[in-house]
Each structure stands twice: as C-alpha cells, then as structure tokens.
N, C-alpha and C. Protein backbone atom coordinates (compact mmCIF):
# COMPACT_ATOMS: atom_id res chain seq x y z
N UNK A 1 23.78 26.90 -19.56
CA UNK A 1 23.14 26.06 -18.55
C UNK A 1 21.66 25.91 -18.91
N UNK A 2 21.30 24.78 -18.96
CA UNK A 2 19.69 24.70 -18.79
C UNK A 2 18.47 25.15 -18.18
N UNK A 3 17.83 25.80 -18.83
CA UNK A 3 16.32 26.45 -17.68
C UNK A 3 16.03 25.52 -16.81
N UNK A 4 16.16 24.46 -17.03
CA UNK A 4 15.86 23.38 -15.48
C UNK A 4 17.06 23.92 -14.15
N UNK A 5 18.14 23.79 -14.40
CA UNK A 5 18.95 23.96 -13.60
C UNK A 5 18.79 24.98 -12.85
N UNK A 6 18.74 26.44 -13.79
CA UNK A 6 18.41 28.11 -13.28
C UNK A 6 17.07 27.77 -11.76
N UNK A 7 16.13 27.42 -12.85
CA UNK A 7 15.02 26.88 -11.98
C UNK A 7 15.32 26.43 -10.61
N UNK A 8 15.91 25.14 -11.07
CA UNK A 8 15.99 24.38 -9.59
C UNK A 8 16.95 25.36 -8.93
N UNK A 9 18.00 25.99 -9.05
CA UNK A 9 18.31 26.66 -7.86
C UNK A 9 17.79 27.64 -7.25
N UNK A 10 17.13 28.50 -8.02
CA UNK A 10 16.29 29.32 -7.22
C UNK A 10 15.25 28.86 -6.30
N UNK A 11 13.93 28.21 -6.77
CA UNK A 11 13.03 27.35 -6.02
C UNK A 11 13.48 26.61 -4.78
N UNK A 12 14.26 25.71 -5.47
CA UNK A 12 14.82 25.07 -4.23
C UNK A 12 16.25 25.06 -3.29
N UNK A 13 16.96 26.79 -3.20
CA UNK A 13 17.90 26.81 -2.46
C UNK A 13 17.57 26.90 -1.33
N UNK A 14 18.46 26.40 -0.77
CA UNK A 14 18.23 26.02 0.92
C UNK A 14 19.04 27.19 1.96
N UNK A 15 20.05 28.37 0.60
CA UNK A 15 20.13 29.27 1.49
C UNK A 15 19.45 30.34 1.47
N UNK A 16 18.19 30.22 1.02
CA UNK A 16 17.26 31.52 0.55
C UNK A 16 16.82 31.62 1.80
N UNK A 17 16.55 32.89 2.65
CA UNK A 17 15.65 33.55 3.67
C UNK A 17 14.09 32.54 3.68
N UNK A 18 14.13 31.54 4.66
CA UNK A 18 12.86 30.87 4.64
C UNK A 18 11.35 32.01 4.01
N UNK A 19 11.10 33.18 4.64
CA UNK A 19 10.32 33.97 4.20
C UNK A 19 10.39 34.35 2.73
N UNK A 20 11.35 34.53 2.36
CA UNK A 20 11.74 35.07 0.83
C UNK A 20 10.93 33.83 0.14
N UNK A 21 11.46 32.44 0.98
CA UNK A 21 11.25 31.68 -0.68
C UNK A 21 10.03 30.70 -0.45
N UNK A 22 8.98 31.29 0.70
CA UNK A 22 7.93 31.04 0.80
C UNK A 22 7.13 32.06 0.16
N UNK A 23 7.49 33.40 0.24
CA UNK A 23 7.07 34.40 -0.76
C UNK A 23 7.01 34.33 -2.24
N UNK A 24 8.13 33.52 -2.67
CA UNK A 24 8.34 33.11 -4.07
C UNK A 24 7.27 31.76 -4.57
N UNK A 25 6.95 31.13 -3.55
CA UNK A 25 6.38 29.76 -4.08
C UNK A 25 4.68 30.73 -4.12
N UNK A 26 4.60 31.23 -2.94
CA UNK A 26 2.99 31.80 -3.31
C UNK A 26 2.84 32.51 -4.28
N UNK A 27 3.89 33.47 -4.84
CA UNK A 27 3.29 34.08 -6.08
C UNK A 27 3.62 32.85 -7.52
N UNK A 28 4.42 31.58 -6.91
CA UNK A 28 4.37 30.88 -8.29
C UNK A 28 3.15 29.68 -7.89
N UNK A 29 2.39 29.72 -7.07
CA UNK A 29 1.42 28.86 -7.02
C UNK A 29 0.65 29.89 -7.34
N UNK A 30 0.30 31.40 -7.33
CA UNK A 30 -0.67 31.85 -8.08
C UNK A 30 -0.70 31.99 -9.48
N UNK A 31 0.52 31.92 -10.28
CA UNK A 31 0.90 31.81 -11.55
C UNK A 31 0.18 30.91 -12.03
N UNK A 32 0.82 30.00 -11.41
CA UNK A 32 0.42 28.41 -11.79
C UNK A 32 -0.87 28.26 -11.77
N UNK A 33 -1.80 28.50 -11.02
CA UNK A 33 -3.44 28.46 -11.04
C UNK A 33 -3.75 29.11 -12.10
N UNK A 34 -3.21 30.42 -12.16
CA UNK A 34 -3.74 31.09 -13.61
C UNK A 34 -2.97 30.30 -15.44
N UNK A 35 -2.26 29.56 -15.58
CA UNK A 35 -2.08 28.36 -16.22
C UNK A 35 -3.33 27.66 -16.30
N UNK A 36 -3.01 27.35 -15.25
CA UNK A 36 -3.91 25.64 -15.36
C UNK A 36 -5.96 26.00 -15.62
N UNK A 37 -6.10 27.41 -15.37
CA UNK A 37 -6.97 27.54 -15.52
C UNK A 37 -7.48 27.65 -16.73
N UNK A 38 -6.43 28.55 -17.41
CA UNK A 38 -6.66 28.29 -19.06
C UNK A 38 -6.62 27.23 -19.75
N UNK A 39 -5.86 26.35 -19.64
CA UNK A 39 -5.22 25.10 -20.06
C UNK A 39 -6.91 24.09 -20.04
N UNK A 40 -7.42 24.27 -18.56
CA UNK A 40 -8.67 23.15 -18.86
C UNK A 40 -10.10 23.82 -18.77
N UNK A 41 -9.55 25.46 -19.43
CA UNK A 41 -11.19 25.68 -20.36
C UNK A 41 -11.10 25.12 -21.68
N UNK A 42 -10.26 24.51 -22.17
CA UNK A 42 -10.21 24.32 -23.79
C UNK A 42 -9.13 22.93 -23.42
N UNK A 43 -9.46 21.62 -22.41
CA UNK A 43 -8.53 20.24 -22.39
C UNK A 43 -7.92 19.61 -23.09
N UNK A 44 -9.00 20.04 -24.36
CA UNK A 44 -8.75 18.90 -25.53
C UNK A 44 -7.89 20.17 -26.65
N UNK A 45 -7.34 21.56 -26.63
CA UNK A 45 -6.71 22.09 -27.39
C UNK A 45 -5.39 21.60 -27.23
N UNK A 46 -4.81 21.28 -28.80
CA UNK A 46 -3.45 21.35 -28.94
C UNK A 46 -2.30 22.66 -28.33
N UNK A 47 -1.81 22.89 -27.19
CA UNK A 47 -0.85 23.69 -26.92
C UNK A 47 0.26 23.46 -27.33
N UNK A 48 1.09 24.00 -28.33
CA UNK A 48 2.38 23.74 -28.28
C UNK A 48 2.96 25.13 -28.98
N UNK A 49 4.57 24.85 -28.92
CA UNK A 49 5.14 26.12 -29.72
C UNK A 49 6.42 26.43 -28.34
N UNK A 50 7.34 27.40 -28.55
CA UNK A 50 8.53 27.09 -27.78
C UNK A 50 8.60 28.19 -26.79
N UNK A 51 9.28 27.58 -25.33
CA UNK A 51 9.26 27.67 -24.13
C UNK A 51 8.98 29.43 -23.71
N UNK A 52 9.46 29.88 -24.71
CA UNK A 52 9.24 31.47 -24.81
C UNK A 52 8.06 31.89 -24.98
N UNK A 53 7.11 31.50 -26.42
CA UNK A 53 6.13 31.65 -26.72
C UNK A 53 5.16 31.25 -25.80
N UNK A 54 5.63 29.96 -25.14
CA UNK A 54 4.48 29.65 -24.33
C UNK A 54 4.38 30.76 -23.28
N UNK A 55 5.73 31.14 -22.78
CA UNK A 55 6.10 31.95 -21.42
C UNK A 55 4.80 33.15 -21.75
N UNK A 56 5.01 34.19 -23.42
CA UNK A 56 4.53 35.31 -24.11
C UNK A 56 2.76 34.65 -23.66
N UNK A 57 2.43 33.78 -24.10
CA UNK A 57 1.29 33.14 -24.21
C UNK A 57 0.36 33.74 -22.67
N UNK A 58 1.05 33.02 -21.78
CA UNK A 58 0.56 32.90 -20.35
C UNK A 58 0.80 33.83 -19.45
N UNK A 59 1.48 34.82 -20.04
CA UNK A 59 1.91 36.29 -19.44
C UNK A 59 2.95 35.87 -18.12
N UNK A 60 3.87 34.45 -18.50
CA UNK A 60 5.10 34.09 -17.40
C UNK A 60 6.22 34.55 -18.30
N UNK A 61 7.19 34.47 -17.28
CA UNK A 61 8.97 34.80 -17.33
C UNK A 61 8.72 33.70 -17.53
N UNK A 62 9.77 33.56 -18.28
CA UNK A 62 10.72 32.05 -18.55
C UNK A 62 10.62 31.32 -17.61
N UNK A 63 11.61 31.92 -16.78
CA UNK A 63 11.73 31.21 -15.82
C UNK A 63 10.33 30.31 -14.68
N UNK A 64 9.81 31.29 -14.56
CA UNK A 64 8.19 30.80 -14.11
C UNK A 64 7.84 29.42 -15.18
N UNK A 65 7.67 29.78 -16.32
CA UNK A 65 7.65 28.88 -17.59
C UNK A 65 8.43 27.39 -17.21
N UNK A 66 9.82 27.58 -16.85
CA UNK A 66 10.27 26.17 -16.73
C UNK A 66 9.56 25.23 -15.65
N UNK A 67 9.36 26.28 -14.34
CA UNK A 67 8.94 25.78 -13.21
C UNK A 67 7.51 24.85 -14.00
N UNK A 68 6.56 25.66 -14.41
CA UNK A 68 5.29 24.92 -14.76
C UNK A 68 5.75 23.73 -15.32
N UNK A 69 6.20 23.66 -16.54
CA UNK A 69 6.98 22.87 -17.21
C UNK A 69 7.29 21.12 -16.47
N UNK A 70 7.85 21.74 -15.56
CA UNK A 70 8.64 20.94 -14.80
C UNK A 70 6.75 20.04 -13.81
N UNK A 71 6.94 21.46 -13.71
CA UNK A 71 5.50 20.03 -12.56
C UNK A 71 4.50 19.76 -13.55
N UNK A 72 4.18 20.30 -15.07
CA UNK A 72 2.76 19.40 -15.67
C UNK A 72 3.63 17.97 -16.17
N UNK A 73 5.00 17.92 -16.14
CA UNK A 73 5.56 16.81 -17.25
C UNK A 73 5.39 15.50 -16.68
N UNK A 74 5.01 14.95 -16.13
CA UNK A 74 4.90 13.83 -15.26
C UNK A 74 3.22 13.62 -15.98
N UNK A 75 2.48 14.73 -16.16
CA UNK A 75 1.02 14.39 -16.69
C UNK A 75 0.49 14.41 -18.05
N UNK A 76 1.73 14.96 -18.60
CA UNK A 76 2.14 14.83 -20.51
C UNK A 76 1.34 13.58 -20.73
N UNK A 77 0.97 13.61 -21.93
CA UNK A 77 0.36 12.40 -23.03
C UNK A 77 2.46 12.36 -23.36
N UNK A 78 2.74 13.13 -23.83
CA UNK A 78 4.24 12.81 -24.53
C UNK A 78 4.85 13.88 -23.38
N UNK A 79 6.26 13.08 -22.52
CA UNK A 79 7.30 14.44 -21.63
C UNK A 79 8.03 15.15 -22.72
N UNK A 80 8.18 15.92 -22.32
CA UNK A 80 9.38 17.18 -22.75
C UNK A 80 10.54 16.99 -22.43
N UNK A 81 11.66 17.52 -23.13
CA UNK A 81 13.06 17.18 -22.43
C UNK A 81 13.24 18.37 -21.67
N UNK A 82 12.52 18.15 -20.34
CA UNK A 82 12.96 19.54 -19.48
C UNK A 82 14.19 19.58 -18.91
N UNK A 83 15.28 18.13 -19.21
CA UNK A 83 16.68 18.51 -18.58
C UNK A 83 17.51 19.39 -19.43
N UNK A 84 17.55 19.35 -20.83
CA UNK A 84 17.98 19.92 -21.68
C UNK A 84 17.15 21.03 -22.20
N UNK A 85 16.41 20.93 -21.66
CA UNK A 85 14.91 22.72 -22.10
C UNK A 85 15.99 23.80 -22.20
N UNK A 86 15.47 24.64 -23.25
CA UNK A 86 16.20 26.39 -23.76
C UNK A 86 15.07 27.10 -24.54
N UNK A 87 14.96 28.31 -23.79
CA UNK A 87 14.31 28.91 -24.66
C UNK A 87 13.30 28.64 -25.53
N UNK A 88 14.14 28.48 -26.56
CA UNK A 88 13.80 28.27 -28.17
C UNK A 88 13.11 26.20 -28.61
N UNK A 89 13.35 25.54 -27.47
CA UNK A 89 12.82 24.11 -27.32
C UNK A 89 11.52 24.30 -27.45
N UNK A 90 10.97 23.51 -28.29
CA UNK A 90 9.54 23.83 -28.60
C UNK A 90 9.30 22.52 -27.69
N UNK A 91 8.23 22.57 -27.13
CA UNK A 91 7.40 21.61 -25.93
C UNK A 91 5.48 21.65 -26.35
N UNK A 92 5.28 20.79 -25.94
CA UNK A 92 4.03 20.58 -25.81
C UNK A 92 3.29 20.81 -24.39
N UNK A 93 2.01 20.99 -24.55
CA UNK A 93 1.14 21.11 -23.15
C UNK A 93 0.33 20.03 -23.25
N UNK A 94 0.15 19.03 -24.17
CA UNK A 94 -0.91 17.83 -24.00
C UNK A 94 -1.22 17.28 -23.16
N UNK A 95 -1.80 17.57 -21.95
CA UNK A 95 -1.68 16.18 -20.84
C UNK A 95 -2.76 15.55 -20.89
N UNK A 96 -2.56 14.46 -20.21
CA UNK A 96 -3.65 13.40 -19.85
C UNK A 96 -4.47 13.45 -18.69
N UNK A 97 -5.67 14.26 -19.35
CA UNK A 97 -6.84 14.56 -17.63
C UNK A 97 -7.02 14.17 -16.77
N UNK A 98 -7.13 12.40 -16.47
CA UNK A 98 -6.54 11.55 -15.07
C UNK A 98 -5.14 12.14 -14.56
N UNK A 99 -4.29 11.47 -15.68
CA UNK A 99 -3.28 11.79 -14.54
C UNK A 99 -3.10 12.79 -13.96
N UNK A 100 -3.50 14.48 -14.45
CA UNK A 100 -3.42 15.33 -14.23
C UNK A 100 -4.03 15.17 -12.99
N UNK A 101 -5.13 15.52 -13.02
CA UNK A 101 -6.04 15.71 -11.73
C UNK A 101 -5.50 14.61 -10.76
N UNK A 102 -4.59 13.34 -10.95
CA UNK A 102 -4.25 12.45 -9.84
C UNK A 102 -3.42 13.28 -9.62
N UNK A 103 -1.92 13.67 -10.22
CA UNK A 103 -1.01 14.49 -9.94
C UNK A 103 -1.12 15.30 -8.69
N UNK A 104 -2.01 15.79 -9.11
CA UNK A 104 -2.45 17.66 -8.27
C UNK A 104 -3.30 17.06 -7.09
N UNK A 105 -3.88 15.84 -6.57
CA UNK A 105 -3.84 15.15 -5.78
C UNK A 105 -3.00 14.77 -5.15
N UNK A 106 -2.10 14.13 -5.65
CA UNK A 106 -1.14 13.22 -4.83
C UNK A 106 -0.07 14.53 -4.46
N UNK A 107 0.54 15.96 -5.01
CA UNK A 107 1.04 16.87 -4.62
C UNK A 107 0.24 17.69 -3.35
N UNK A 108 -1.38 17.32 -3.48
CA UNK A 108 -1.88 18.04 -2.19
C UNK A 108 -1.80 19.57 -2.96
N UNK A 109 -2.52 20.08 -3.95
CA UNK A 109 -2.35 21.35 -4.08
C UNK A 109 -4.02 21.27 -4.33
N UNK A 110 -4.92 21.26 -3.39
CA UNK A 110 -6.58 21.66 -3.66
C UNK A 110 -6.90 22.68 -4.51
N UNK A 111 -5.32 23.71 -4.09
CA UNK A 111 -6.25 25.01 -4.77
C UNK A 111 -6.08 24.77 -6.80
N UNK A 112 -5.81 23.29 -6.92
CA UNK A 112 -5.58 23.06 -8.47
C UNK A 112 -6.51 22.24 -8.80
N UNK A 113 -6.80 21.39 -8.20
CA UNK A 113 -7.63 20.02 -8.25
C UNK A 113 -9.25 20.23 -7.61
N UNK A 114 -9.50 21.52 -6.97
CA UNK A 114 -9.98 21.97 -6.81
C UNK A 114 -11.38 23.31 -7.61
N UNK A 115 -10.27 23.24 -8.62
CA UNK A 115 -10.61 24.63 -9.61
C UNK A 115 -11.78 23.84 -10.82
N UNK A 116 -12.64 25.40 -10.50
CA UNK A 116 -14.33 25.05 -10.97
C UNK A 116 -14.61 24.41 -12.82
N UNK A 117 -12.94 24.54 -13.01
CA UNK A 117 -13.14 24.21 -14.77
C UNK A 117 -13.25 22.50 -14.74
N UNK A 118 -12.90 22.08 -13.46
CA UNK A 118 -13.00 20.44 -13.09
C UNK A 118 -14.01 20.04 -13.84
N UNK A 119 -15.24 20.75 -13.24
CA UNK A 119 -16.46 20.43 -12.70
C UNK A 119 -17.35 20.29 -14.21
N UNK A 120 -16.26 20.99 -15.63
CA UNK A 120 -16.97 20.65 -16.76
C UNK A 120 -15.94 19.43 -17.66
N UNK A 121 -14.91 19.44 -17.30
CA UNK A 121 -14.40 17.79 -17.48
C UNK A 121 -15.27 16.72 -16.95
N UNK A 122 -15.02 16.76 -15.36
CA UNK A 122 -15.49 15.36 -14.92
C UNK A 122 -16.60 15.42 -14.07
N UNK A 123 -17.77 14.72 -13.67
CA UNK A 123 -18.97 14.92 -12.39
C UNK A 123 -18.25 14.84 -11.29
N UNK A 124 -18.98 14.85 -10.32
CA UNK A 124 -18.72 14.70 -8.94
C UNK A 124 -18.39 13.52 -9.08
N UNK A 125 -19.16 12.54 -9.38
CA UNK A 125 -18.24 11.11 -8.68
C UNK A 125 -17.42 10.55 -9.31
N UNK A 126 -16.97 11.08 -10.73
CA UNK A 126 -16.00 10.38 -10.92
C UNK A 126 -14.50 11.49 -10.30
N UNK A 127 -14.84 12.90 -10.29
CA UNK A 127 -13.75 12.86 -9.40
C UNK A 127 -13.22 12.74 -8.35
N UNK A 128 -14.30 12.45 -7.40
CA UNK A 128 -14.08 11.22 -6.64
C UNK A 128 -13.73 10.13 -6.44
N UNK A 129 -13.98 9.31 -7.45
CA UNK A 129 -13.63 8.18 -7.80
C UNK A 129 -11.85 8.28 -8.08
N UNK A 130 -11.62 9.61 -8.65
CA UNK A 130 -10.10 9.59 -9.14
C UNK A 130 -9.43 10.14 -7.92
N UNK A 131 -9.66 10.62 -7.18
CA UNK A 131 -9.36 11.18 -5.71
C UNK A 131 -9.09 10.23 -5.18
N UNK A 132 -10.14 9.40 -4.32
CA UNK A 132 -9.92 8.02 -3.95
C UNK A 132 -8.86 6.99 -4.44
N UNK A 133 -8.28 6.59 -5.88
CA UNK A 133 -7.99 6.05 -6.75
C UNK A 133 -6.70 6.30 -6.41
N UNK A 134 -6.25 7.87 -5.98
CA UNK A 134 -5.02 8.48 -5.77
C UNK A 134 -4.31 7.89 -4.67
N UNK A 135 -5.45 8.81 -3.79
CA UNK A 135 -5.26 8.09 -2.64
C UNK A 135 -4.58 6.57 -1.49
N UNK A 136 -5.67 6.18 -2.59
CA UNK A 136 -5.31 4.87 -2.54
C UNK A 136 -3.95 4.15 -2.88
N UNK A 137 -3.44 4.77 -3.80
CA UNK A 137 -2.26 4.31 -4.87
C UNK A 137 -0.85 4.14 -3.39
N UNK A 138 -0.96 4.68 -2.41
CA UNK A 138 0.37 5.48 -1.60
C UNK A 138 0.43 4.46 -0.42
N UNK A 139 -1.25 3.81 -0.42
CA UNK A 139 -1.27 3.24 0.63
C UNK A 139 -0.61 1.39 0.78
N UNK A 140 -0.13 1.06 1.55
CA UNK A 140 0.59 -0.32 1.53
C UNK A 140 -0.15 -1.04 2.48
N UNK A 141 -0.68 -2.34 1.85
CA UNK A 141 -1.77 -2.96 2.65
C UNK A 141 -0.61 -3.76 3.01
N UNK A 142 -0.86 -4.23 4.98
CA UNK A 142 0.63 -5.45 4.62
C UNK A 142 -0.57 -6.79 4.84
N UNK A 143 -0.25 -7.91 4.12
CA UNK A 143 -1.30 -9.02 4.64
C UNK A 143 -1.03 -9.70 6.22
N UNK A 144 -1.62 -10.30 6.57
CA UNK A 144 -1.90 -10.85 7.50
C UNK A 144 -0.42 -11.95 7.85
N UNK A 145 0.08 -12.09 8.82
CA UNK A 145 1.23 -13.08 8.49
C UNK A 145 0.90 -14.70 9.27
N UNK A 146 1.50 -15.52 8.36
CA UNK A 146 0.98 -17.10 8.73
C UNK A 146 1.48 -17.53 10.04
N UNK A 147 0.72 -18.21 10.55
CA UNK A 147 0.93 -18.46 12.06
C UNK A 147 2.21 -19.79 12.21
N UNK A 148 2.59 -20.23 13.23
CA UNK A 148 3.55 -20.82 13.08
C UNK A 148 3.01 -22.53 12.60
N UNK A 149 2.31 -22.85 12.73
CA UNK A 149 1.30 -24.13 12.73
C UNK A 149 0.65 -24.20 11.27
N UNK A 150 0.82 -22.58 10.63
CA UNK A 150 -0.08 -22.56 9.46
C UNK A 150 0.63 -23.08 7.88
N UNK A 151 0.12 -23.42 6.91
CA UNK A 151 1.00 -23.93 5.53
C UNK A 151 1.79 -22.81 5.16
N UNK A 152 2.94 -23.04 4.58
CA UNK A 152 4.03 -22.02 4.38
C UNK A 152 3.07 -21.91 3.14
N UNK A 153 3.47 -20.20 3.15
CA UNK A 153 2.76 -19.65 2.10
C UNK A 153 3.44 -19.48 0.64
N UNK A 154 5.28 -20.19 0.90
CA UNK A 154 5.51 -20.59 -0.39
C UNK A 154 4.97 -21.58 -1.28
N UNK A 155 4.27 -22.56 -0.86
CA UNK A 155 4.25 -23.90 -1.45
C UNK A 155 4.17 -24.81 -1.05
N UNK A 156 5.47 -25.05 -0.28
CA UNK A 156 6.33 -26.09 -0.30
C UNK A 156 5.05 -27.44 0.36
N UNK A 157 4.30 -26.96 1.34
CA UNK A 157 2.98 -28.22 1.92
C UNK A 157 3.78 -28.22 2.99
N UNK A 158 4.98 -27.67 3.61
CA UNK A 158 5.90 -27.86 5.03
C UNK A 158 4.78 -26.63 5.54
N UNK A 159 5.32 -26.98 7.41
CA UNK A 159 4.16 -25.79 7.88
C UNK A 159 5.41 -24.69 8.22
N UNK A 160 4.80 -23.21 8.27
CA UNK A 160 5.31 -22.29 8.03
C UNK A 160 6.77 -22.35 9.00
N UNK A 161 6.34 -22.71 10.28
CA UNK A 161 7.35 -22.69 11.53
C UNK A 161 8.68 -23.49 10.99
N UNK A 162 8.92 -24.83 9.86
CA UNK A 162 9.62 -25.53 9.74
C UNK A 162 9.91 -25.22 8.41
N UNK A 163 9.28 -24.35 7.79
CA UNK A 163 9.87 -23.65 6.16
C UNK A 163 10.72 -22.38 6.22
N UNK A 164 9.84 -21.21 5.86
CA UNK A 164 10.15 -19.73 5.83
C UNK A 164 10.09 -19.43 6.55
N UNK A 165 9.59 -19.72 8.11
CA UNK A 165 9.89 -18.82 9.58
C UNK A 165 10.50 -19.21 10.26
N UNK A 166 11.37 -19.99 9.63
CA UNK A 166 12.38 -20.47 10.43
C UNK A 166 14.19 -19.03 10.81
C-alpha cells in the first residue's frame, strides 16, 4: 500500500477519539514548523534524495514524512508522485516561495506564514501584498445585475427584460 494511503487513514479517520487525533495534528503541526523552518533558512537549496532520507534528514518517521509531503506538493516548482510515494521514491523539496507562503495562507496556518525566516525572503509589504493577493483569490465579486429597461448584456441591442430576463 502506499505511504499516502497509511497517511490518510490515520490523520484523517473519523473513528479516532476526537482528542486523540487533535493530539496527533498538534504534535504534527509542530513537526511541520520545525521542517519548514529549515527548509527557508537556505530557499534557494536544492533538497532532494528519497522519502526515508529526507524522513533521517528532518529527524521525522516516515510516516510524518508523507504527511509533509503531501501538504508542501501543491507549492513544488515540480509535484511528486505522492499517490504512488514508497520509501525508497526519491522526491524533491523545491518549492516556489509565492506559492508557498500563499498556500500557508489560504490553509490559515499563521504559525507557518508567520515564521521569522519570512522576514529574510520577503519585506513587509510585499508579504502583504501576497497575503492580500491570497486573500483575495477566494473572494467572488458578483456584478451588478441589468435592470429590466437596461441593454441586454449579451449583445443582442434588445433590452434586457425582452432578451435574457426573460
């Protein structure tokens, strides 16, 4: 079976003791901070080498290992095949510093997007600027809708009441 799979059932079983597997996510969101902290003192280092080594690397279980895995791959320069991930699958850590920091935004995890190694990537306003940017991305402007008297907003030169709102 695949380390994705192992993964996803533990993390996300729904018959785990609510306490248990809120206990489990806080010690893997402290994992995970200690990752990501290493990862963007050195942004621009090549990480790679296989799912084990990385695990040996970062002082994670495997299993911890897939989990990370699983949430930086969406911010990869290149994804990983984390459906088919084993062990011995050599993967990359390359990500792309926007998306990253949008990521860990749009998940709502401050205590990542938050962390002081930011602050020698990007200034204040541009991570702001990428905050905002995020933000923004979720939101659905609806326009204004044409009145019944007003030009159909297909084209056609008919007024809206006797075109499309009909």
């Amino acid at each position: 079976m695949a380390l994705l799979e192992n993964w996803q059932k533990v993390a996300y079983n729904e018959k785990t003791d609510k306490q248990e597997l809120q206990r489990f996510w806080q010690r893997y969101f402290l994992l995970e901070k200690g990752v990501y902290e290493k990862l963007l003192l050195n942004p621009d280092e090549k990480v790679e080498g296989t799912v084990k080594e990385l695990a040996e690397k970062y002082g994670l279980s495997i299993m911890d290992m897939t989990g990370f895995l699983d949430g930086i791959n969406d911010s990869l320069i290149e994804p990983n095949p984390i459906q088919t991930m084993e062990e011995d699958t050599r993967v990359s850590l390359a990500f792309d510093k926007e998306k990253l920091y949008k990521n860990m935004v749009d998940a709502k995890a401050d205590w990542l997007y938050n962390l002081p190694m930011w602050n020698d990537i990007y200034d204040e306003e541009t991570k702001k600027r990428l905050y905002l940017e995020q933000k923004k991305s979720g939101t659905v402007i609806v326009g204004k809708k044409p009145g019944r008297n007003d030009p159909c907003p297909c084209g056609s030169g008919r007024k809206y009441k006797r075109c499309c709102g009909r």
